[in-house]
C-alpha atoms as a PDB file:
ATOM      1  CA  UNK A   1    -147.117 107.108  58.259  1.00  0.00           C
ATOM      2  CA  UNK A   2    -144.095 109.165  57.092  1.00  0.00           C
ATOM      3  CA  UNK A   3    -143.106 108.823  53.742  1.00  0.00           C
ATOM      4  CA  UNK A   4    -139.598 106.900  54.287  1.00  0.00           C
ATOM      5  CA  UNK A   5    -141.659 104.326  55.479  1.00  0.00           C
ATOM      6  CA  UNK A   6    -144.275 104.338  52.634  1.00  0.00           C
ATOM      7  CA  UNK A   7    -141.077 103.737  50.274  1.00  0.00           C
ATOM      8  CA  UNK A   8    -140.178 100.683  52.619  1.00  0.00           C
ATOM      9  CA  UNK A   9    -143.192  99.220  52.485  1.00  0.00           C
ATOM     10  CA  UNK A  10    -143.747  99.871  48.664  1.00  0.00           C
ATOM     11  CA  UNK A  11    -140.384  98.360  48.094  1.00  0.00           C
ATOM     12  CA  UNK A  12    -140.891  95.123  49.981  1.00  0.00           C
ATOM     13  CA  UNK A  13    -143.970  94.581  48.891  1.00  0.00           C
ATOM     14  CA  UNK A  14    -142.889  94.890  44.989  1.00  0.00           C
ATOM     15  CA  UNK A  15    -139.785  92.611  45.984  1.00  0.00           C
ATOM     16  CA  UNK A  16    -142.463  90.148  47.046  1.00  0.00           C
ATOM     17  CA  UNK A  17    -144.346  90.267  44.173  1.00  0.00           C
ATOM     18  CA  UNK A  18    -141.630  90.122  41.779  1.00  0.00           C
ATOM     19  CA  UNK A  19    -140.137  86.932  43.723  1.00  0.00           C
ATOM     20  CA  UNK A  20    -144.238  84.970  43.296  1.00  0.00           C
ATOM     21  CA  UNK A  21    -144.487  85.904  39.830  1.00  0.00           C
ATOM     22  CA  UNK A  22    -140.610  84.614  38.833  1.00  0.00           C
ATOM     23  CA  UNK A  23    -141.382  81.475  40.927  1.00  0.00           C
ATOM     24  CA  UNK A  24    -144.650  80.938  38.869  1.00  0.00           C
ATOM     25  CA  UNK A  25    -142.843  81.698  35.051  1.00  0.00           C
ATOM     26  CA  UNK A  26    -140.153  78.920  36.283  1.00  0.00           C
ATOM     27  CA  UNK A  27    -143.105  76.599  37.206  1.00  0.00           C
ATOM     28  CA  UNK A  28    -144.563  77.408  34.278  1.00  0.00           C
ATOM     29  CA  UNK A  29    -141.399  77.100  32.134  1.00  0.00           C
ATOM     30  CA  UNK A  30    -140.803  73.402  33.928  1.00  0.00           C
ATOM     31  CA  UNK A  31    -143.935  72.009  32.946  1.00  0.00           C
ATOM     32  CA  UNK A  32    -143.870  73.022  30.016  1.00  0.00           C
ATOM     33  CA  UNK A  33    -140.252  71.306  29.723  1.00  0.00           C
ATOM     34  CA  UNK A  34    -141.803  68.108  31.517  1.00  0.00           C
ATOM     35  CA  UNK A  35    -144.843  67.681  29.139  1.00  0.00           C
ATOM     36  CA  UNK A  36    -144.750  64.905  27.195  1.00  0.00           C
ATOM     37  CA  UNK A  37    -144.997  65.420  23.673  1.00  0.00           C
ATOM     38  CA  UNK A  38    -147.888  63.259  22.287  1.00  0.00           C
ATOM     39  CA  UNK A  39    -147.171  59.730  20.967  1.00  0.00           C
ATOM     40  CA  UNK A  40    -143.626  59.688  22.859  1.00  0.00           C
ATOM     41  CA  UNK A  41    -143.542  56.948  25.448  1.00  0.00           C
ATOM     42  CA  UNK A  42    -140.848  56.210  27.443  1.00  0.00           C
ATOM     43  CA  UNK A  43    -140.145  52.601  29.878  1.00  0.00           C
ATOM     44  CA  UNK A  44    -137.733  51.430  31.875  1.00  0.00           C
ATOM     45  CA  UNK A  45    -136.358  48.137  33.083  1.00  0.00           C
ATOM     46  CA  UNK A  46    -133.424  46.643  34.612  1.00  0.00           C
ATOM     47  CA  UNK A  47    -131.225  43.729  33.135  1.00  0.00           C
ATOM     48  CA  UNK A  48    -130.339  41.073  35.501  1.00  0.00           C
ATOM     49  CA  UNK A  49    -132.984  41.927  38.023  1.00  0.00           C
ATOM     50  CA  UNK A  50    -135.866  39.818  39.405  1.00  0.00           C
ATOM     51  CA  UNK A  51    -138.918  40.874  37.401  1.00  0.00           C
ATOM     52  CA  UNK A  52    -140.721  43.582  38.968  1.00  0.00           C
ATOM     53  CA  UNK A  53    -137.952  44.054  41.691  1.00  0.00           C
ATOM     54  CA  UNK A  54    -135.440  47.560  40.974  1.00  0.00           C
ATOM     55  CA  UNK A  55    -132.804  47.654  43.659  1.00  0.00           C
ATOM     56  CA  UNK A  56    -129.078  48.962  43.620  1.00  0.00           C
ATOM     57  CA  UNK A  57    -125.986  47.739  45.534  1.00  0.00           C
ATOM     58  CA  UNK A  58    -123.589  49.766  46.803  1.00  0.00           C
ATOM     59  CA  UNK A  59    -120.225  50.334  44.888  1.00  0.00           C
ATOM     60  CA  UNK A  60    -121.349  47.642  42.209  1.00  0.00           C
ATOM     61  CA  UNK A  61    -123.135  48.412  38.590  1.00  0.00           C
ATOM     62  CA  UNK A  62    -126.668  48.419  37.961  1.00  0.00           C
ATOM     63  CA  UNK A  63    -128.048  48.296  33.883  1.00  0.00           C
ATOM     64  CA  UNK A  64    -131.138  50.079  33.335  1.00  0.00           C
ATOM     65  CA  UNK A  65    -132.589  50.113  29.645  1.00  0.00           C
ATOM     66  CA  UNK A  66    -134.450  52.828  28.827  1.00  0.00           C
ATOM     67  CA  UNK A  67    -136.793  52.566  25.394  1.00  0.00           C
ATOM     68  CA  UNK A  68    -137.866  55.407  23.294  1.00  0.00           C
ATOM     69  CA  UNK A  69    -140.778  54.911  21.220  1.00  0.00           C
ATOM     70  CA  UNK A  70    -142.409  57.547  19.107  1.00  0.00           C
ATOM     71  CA  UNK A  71    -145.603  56.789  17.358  1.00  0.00           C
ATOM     72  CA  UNK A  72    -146.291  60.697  16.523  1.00  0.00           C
ATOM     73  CA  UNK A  73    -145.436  62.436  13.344  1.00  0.00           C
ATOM     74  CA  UNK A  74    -142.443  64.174  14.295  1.00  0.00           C
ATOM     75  CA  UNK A  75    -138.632  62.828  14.413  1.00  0.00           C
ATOM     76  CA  UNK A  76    -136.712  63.495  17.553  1.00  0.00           C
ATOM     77  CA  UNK A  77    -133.246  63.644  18.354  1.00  0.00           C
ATOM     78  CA  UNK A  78    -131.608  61.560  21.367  1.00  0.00           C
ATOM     79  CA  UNK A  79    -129.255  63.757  23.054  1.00  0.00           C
ATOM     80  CA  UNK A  80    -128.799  62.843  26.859  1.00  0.00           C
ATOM     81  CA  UNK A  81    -129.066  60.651  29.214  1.00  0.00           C
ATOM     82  CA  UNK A  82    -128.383  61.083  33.126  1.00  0.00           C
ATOM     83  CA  UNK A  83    -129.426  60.160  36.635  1.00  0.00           C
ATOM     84  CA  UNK A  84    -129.161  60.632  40.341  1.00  0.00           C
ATOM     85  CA  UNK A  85    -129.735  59.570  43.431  1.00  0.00           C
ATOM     86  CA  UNK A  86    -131.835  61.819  46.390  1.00  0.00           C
ATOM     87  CA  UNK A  87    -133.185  61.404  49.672  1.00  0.00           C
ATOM     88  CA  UNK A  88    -136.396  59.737  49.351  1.00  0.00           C
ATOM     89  CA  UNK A  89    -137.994  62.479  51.916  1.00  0.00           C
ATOM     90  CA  UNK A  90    -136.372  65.107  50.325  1.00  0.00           C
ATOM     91  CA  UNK A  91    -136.735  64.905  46.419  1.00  0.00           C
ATOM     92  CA  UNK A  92    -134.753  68.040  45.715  1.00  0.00           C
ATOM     93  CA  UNK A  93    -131.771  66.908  48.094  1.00  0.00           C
ATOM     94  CA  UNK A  94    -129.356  64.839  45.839  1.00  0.00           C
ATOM     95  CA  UNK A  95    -127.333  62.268  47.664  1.00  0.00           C
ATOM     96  CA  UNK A  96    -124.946  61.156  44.485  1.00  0.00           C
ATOM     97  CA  UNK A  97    -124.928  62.807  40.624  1.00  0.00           C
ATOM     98  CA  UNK A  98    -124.476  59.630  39.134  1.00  0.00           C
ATOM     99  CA  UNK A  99    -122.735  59.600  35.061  1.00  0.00           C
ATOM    100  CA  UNK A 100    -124.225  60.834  32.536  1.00  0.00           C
ATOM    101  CA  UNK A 101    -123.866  59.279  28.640  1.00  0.00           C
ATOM    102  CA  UNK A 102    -124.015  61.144  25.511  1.00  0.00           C
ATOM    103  CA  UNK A 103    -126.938  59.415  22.689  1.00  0.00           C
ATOM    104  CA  UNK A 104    -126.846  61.270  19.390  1.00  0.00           C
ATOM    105  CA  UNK A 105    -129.406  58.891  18.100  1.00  0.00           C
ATOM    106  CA  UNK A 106    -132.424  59.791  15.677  1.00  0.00           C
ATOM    107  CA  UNK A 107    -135.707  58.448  16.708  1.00  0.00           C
ATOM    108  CA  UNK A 108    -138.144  58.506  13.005  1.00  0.00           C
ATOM    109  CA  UNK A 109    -142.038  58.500  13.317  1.00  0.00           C
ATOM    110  CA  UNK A 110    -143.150  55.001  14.235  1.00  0.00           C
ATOM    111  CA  UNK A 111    -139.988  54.275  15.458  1.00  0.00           C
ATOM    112  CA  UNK A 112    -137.872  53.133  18.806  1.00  0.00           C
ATOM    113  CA  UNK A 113    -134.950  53.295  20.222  1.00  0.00           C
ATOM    114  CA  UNK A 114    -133.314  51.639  23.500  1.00  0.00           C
ATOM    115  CA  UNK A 115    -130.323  53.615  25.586  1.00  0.00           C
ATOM    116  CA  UNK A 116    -128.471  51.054  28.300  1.00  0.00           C
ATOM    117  CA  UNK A 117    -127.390  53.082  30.977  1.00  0.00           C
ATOM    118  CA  UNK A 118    -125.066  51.660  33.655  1.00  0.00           C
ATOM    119  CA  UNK A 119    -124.148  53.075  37.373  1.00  0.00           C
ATOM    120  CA  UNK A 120    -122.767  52.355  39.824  1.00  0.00           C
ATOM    121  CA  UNK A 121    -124.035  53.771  43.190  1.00  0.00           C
ATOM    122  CA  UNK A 122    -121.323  55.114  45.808  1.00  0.00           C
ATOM    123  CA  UNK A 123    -119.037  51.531  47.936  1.00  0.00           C
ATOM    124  CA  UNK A 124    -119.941  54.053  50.568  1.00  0.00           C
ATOM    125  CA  UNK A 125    -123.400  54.453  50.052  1.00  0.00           C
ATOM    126  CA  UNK A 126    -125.599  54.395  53.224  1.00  0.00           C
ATOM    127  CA  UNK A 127    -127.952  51.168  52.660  1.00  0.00           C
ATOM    128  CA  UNK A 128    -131.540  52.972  53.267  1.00  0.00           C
ATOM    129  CA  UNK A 129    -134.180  53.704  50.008  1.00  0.00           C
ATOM    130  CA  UNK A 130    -133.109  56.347  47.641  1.00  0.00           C
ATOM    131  CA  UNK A 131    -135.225  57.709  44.976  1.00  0.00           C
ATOM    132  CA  UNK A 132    -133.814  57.183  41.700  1.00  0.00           C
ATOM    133  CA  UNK A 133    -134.162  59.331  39.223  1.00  0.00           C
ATOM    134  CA  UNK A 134    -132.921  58.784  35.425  1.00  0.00           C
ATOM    135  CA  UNK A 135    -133.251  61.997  33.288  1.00  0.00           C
ATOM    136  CA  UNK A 136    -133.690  62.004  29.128  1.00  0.00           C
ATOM    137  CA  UNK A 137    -132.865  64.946  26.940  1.00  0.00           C
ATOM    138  CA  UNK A 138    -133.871  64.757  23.365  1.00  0.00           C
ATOM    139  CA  UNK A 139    -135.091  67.506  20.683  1.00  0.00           C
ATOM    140  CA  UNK A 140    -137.897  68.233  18.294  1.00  0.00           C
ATOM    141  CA  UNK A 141    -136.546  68.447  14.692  1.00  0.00           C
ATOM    142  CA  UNK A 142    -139.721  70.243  13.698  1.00  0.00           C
ATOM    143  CA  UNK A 143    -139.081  73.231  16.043  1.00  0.00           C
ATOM    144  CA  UNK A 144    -135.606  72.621  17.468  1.00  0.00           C
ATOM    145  CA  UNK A 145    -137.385  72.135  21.062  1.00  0.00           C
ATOM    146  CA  UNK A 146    -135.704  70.656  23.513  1.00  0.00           C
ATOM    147  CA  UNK A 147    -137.269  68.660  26.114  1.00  0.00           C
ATOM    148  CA  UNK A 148    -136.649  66.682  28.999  1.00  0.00           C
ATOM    149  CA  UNK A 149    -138.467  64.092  30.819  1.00  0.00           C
ATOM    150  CA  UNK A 150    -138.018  61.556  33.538  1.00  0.00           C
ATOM    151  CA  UNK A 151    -137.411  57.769  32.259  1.00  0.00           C
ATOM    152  CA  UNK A 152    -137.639  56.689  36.099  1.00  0.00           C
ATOM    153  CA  UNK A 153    -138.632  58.190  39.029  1.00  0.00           C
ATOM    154  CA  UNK A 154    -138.911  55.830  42.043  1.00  0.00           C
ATOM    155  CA  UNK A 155    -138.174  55.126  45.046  1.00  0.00           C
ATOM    156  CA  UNK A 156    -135.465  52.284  45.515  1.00  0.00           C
ATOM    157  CA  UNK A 157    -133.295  50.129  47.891  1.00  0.00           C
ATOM    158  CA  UNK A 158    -129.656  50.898  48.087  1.00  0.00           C
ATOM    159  CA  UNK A 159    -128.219  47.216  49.608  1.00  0.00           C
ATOM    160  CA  UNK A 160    -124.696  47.325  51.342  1.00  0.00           C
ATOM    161  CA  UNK A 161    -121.970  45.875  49.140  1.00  0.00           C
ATOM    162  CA  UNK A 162    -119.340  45.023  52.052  1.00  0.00           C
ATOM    163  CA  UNK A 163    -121.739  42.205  52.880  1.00  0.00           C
ATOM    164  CA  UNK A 164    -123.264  41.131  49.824  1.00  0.00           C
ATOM    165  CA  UNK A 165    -122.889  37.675  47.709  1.00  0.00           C
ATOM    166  CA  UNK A 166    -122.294  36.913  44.254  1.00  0.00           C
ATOM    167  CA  UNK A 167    -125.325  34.496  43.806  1.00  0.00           C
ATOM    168  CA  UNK A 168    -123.731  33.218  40.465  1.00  0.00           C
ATOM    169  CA  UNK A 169    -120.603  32.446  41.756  1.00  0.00           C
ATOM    170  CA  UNK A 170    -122.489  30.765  44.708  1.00  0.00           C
ATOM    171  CA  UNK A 171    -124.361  28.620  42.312  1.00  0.00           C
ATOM    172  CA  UNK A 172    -121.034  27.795  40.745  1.00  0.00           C
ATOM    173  CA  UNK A 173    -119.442  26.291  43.645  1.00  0.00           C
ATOM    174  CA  UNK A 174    -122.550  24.269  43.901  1.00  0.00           C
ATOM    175  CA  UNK A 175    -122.487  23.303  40.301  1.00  0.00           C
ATOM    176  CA  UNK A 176    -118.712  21.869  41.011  1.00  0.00           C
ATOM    177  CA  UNK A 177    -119.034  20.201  43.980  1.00  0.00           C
ATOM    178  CA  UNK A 178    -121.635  18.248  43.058  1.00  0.00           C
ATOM    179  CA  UNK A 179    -119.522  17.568  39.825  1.00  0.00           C
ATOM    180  CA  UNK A 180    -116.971  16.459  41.726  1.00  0.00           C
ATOM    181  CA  UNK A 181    -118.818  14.066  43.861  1.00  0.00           C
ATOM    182  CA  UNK A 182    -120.690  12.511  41.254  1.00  0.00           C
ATOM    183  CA  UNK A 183    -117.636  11.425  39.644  1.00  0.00           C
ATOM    184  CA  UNK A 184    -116.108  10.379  42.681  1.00  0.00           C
ATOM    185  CA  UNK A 185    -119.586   8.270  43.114  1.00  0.00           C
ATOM    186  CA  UNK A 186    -118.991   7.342  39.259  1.00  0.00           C
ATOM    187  CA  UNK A 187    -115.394   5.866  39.617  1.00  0.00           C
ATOM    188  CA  UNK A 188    -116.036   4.390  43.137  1.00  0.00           C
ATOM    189  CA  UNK A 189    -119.044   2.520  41.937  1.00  0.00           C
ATOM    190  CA  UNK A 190    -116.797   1.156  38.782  1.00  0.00           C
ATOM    191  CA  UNK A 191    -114.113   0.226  41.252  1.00  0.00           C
ATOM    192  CA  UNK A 192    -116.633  -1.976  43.553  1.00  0.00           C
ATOM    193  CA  UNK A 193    -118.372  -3.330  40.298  1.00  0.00           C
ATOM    194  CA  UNK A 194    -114.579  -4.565  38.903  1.00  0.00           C
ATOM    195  CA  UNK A 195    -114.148  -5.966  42.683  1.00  0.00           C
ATOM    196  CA  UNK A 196    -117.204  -8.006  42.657  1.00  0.00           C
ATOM    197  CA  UNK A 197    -116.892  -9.598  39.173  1.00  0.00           C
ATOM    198  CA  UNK A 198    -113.373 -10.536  40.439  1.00  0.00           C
ATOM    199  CA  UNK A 199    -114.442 -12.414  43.592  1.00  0.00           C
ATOM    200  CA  UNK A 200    -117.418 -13.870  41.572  1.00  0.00           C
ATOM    201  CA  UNK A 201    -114.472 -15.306  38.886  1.00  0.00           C
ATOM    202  CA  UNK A 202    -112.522 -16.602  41.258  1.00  0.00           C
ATOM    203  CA  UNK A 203    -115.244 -18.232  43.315  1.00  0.00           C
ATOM    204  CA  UNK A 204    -116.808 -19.718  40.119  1.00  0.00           C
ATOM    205  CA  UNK A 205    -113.495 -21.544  39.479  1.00  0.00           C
ATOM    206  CA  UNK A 206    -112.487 -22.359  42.948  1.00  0.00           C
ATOM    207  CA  UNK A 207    -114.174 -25.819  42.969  1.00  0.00           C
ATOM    208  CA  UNK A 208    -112.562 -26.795  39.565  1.00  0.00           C
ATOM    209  CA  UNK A 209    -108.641 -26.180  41.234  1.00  0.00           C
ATOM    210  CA  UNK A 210    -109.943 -27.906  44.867  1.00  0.00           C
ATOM    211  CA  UNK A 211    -111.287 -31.051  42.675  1.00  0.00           C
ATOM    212  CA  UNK A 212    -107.982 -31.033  41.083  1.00  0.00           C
ATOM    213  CA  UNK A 213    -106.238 -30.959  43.953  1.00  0.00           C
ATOM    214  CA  UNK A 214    -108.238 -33.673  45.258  1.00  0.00           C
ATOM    215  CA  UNK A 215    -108.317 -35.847  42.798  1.00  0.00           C
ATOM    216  CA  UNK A 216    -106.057 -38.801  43.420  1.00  0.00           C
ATOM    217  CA  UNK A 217    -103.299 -39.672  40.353  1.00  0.00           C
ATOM    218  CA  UNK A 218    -101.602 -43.373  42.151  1.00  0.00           C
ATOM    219  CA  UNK A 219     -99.009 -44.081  43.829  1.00  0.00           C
ATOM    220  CA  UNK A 220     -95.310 -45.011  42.665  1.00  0.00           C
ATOM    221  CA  UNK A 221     -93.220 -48.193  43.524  1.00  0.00           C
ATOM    222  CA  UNK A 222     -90.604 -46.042  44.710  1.00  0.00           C
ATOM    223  CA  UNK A 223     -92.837 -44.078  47.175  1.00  0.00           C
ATOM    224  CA  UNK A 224     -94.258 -47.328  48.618  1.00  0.00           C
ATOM    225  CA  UNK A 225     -93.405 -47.927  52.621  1.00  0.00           C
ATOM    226  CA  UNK A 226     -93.107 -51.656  52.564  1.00  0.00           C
ATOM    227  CA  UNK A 227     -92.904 -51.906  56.401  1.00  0.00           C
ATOM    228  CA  UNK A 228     -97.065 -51.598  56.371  1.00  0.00           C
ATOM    229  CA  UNK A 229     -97.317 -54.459  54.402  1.00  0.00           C
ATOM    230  CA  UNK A 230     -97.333 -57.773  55.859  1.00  0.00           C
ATOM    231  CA  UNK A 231     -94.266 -60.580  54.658  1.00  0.00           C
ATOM    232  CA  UNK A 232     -96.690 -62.891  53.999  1.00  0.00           C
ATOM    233  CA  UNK A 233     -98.965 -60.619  51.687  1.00  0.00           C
ATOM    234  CA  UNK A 234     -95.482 -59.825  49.910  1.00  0.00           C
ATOM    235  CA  UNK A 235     -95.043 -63.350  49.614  1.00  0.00           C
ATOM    236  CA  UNK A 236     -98.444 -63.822  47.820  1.00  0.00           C
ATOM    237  CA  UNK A 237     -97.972 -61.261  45.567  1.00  0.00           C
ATOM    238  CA  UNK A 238     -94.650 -62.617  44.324  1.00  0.00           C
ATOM    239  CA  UNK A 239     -95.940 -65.816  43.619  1.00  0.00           C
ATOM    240  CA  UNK A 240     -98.988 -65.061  41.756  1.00  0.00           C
ATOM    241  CA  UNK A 241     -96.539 -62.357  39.739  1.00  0.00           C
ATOM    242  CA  UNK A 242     -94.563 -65.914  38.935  1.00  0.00           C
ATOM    243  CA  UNK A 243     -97.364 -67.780  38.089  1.00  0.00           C
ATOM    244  CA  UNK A 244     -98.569 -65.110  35.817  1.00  0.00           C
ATOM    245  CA  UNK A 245     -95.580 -65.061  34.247  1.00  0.00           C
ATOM    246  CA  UNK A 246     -95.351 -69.009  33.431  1.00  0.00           C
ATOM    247  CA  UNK A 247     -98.738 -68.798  32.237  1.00  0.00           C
ATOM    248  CA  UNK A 248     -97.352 -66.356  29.553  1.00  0.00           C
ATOM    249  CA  UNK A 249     -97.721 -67.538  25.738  1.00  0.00           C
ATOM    250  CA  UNK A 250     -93.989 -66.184  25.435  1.00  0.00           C
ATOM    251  CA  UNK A 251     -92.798 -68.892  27.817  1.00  0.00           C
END
């Protein structure tokens, strides 16, 4: 082996080695960053979401609330707060940075705090599971260490907005409607009520006017048809109308 190629080798090899021992100082350096510093706990939930259901909708906001409690003896300082969105096969390929949200909020021993974080996923946005990933920063103010750690870290469902439904405003328009028609119902069953007490009035006094009308009140002389009455029955009447009148005390 000449000695040109003793120097190759010599120098690939110590590029090698120099590349595995850098890769294992930044793995080293990154767990120590992602340990969790002891009586720190961190949880995650999302506002307006079925219980036990995280999904996002394309181009429309989603609240997370992340909570921050710390039951060790040191205070921390809440710096930072971001997130992202990657393929959910390939962690380390990010799909969407998504905005980040400055805290500046101190966090005592025994203590807890709670950051609302809103985003809003791209109108774009392929609808297929992402893995969503939201990001804290916050410091020791013993040692001035600053650590990060992962509030979420989950795979998700991205839905497509273009063809999504507001399920309040849905329940809205139900909520009217059937407003409207049970007032409708309301006044229409007033209306048929007034109608029936009406017809029951006047057929209640119906009987009273026909007996009135039938009801006979005499007859006038001057509305008498004398032709239907015989001469001689005129004749009788005239003289007993006489004799009455002889047999009067006046006379």
């Amino acid at each position: 082996m000449s000695l040109a190629k003793m120097l190759w080798t010599m120098m690939v090899f110590g590029i090698a080695l120099t590349t595995i021992v850098r890769a294992q100082d930044e793995d080293e350096d990154e767990d120590e960053e992602n340990v969790t510093p002891t009586g720190v706990t961190l949880k995650t939930i999302f506002p307006g979401l079925p219980q036990d259901t995280v999904f996002a909708t394309a181009g429309q906001p989603t609240k997370a609330l992340v909570t921050f409690s710390n039951a060790g003896d040191t205070t921390y300082q809440l710096e930072f707060l971001n997130a992202h969105l990657a393929s959910a096969h390939q962690m380390d390929h990010i799909v969407q940075n998504l905005t980040g949200i400055l805290i500046n909020r101190t966090v005592n021993e025994g203590e807890s705090a709670s950051v609302l974080y809103k985003f809003t996923p791209w109108k774009e946005l392929e609808p297929r599971d992402y893995n969503l990933v939201l990001q804290l920063y916050f410091m020791s103010e013993d040692d001035n260490e600053r650590i990060s750690l992962s509030a979420f870290n989950q795979t998700v469902p991205v839905h497509d907005g273009t063809s999504s439904f507001d399920i309040q405003g849905l329940f809205l328009v139900i909520l009217v409607v059937a407003g409207i028609g049970f007032a409708y119902n309301n006044f229409r069953g007033k209306k048929v009520t007034t109608a029936r007490r009406t017809a029951m009035t006047t057929t209640t006094s119906s009987p009273t006017a026909a007996s009135a009308v039938a009801t006979e009140t005499g007859t006038s002389s001057g509305n008498v048809d004398y032709s239907y009455i015989s001469a001689q029955h005129r004749q009788a009447t005239r003289n007993r109308s006489k004799e009455g009148r002889s047999k009067s005390p006046n006379n």
